[in-house]
C-alpha atoms as a PDB file:
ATOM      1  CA  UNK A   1     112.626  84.208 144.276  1.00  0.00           C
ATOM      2  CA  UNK A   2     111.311  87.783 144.889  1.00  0.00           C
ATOM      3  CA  UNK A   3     107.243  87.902 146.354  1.00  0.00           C
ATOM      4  CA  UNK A   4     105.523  90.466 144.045  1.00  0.00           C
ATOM      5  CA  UNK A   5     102.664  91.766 145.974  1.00  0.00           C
ATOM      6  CA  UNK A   6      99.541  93.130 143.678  1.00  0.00           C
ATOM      7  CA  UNK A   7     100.181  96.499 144.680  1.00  0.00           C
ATOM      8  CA  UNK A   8     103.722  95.940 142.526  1.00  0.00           C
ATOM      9  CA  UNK A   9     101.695  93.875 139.705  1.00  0.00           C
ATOM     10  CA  UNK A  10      99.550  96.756 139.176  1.00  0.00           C
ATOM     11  CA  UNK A  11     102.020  99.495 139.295  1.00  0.00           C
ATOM     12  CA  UNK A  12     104.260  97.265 136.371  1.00  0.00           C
ATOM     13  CA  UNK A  13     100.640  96.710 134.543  1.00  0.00           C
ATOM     14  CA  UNK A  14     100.246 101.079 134.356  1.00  0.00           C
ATOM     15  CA  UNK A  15     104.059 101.395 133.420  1.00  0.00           C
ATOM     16  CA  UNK A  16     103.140  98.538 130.347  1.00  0.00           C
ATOM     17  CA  UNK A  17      99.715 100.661 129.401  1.00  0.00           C
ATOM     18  CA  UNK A  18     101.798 103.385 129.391  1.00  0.00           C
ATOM     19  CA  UNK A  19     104.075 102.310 127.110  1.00  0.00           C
ATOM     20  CA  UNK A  20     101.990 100.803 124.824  1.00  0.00           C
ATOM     21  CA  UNK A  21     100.126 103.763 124.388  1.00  0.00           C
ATOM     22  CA  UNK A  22     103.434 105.538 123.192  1.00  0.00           C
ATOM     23  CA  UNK A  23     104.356 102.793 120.808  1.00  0.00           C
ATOM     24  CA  UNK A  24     101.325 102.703 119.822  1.00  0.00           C
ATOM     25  CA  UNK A  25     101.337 106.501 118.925  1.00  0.00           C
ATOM     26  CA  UNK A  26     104.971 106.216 117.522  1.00  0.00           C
ATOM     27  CA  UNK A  27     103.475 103.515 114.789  1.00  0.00           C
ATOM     28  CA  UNK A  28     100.618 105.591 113.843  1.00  0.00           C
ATOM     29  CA  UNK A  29     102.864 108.382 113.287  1.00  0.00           C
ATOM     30  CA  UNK A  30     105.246 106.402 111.068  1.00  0.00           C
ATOM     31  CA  UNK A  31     102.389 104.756 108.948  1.00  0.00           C
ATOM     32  CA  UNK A  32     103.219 106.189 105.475  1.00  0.00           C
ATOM     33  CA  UNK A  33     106.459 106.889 105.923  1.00  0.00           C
ATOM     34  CA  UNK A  34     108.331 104.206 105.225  1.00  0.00           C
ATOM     35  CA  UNK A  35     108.622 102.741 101.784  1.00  0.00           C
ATOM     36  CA  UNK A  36     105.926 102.068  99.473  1.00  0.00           C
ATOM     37  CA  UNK A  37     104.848 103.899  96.605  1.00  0.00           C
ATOM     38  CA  UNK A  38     104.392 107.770  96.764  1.00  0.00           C
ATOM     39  CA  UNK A  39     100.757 109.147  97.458  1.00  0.00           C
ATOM     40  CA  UNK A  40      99.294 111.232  94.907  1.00  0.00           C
ATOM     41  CA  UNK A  41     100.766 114.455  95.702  1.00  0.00           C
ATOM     42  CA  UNK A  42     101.365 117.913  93.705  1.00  0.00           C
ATOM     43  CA  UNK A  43     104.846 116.582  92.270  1.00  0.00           C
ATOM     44  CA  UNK A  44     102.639 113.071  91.247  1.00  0.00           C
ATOM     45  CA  UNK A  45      99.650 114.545  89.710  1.00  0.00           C
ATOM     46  CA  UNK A  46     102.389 117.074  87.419  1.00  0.00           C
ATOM     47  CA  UNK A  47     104.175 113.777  86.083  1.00  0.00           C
ATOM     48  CA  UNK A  48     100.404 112.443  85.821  1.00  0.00           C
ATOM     49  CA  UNK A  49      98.844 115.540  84.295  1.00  0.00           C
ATOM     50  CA  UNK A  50     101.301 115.591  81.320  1.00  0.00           C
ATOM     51  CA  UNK A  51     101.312 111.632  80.809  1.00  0.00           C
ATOM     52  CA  UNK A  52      97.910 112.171  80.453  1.00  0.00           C
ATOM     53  CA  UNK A  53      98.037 115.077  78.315  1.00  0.00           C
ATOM     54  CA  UNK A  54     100.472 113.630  75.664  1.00  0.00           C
ATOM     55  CA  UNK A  55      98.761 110.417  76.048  1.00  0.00           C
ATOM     56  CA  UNK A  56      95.157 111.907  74.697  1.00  0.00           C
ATOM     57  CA  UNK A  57      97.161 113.663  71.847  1.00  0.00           C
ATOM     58  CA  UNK A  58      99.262 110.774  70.922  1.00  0.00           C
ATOM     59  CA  UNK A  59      97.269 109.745  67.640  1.00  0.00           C
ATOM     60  CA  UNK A  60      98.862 106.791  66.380  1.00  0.00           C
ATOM     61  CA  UNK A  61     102.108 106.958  68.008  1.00  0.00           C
ATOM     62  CA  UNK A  62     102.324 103.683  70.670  1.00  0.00           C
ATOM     63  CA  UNK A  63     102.230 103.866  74.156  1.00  0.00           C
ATOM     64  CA  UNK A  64     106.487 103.526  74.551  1.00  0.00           C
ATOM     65  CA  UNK A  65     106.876 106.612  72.692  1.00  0.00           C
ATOM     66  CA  UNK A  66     104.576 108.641  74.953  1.00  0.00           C
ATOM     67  CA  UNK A  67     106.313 107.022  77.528  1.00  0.00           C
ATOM     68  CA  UNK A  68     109.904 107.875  76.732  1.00  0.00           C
ATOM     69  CA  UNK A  69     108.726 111.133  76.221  1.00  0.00           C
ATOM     70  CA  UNK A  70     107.652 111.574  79.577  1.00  0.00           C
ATOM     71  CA  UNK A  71     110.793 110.054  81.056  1.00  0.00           C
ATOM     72  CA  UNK A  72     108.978 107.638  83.548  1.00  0.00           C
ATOM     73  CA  UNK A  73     108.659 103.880  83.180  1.00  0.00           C
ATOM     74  CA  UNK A  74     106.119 101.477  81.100  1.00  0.00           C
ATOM     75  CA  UNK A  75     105.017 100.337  84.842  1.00  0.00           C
ATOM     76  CA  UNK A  76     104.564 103.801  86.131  1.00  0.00           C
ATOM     77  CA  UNK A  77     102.325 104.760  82.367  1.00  0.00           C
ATOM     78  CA  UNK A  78     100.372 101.725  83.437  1.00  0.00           C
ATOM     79  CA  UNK A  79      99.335 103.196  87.059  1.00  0.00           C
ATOM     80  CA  UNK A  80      98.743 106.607  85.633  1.00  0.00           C
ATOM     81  CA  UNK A  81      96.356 104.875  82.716  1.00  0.00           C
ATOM     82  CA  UNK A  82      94.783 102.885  85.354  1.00  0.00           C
ATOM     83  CA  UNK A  83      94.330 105.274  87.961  1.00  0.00           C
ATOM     84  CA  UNK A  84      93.027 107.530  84.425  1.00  0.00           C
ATOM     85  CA  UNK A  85      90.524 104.528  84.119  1.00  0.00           C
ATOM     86  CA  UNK A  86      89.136 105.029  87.585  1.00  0.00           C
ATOM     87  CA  UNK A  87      88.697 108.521  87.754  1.00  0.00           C
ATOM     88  CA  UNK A  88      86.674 108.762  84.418  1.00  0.00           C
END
């Protein structure tokens, strides 16, 4: 078995810092890009904006019609109403 002297343990300990660091850096870059739902960008506040516009004017009418109007799921009118709900 190989003698490490603590010059060589502390050499290996910077090379592990050092990559740490990177992976480190790598996973904070990739945070939000994998997966999940989609933030609330331009394209999501459009589909959100008119959901919310047809869903004001929709009288009488129930919620699945507004819905199949807008072409998005129930699940998805249920978000938009809550996130609606929030920002009020």
């Amino acid at each position: 078995m190989k003698k490490i002297t603590l010059d060589d343990a502390l050499l290996k300990i910077k090379d592990l810092e050092k990559e740490v660091k990177k992976l480190k850096k790598e996973n904070a870059d990739l945070k939000g890009k994998i997966g999940g739902r989609r933030l609330h960008d331009d394209a999501w506040m459009a589909k959100y904006n008119a959901f919310i516009k047809k869903y004001e004017k929709r009288g009488k009418k129930p919620l699945t019609e507004v819905v199949e109007s807008c072409g998005i799921s129930r699940r998805t009118a249920y978000r938009y109403l809550e996130f609606y709900k929030e920002s009020k």
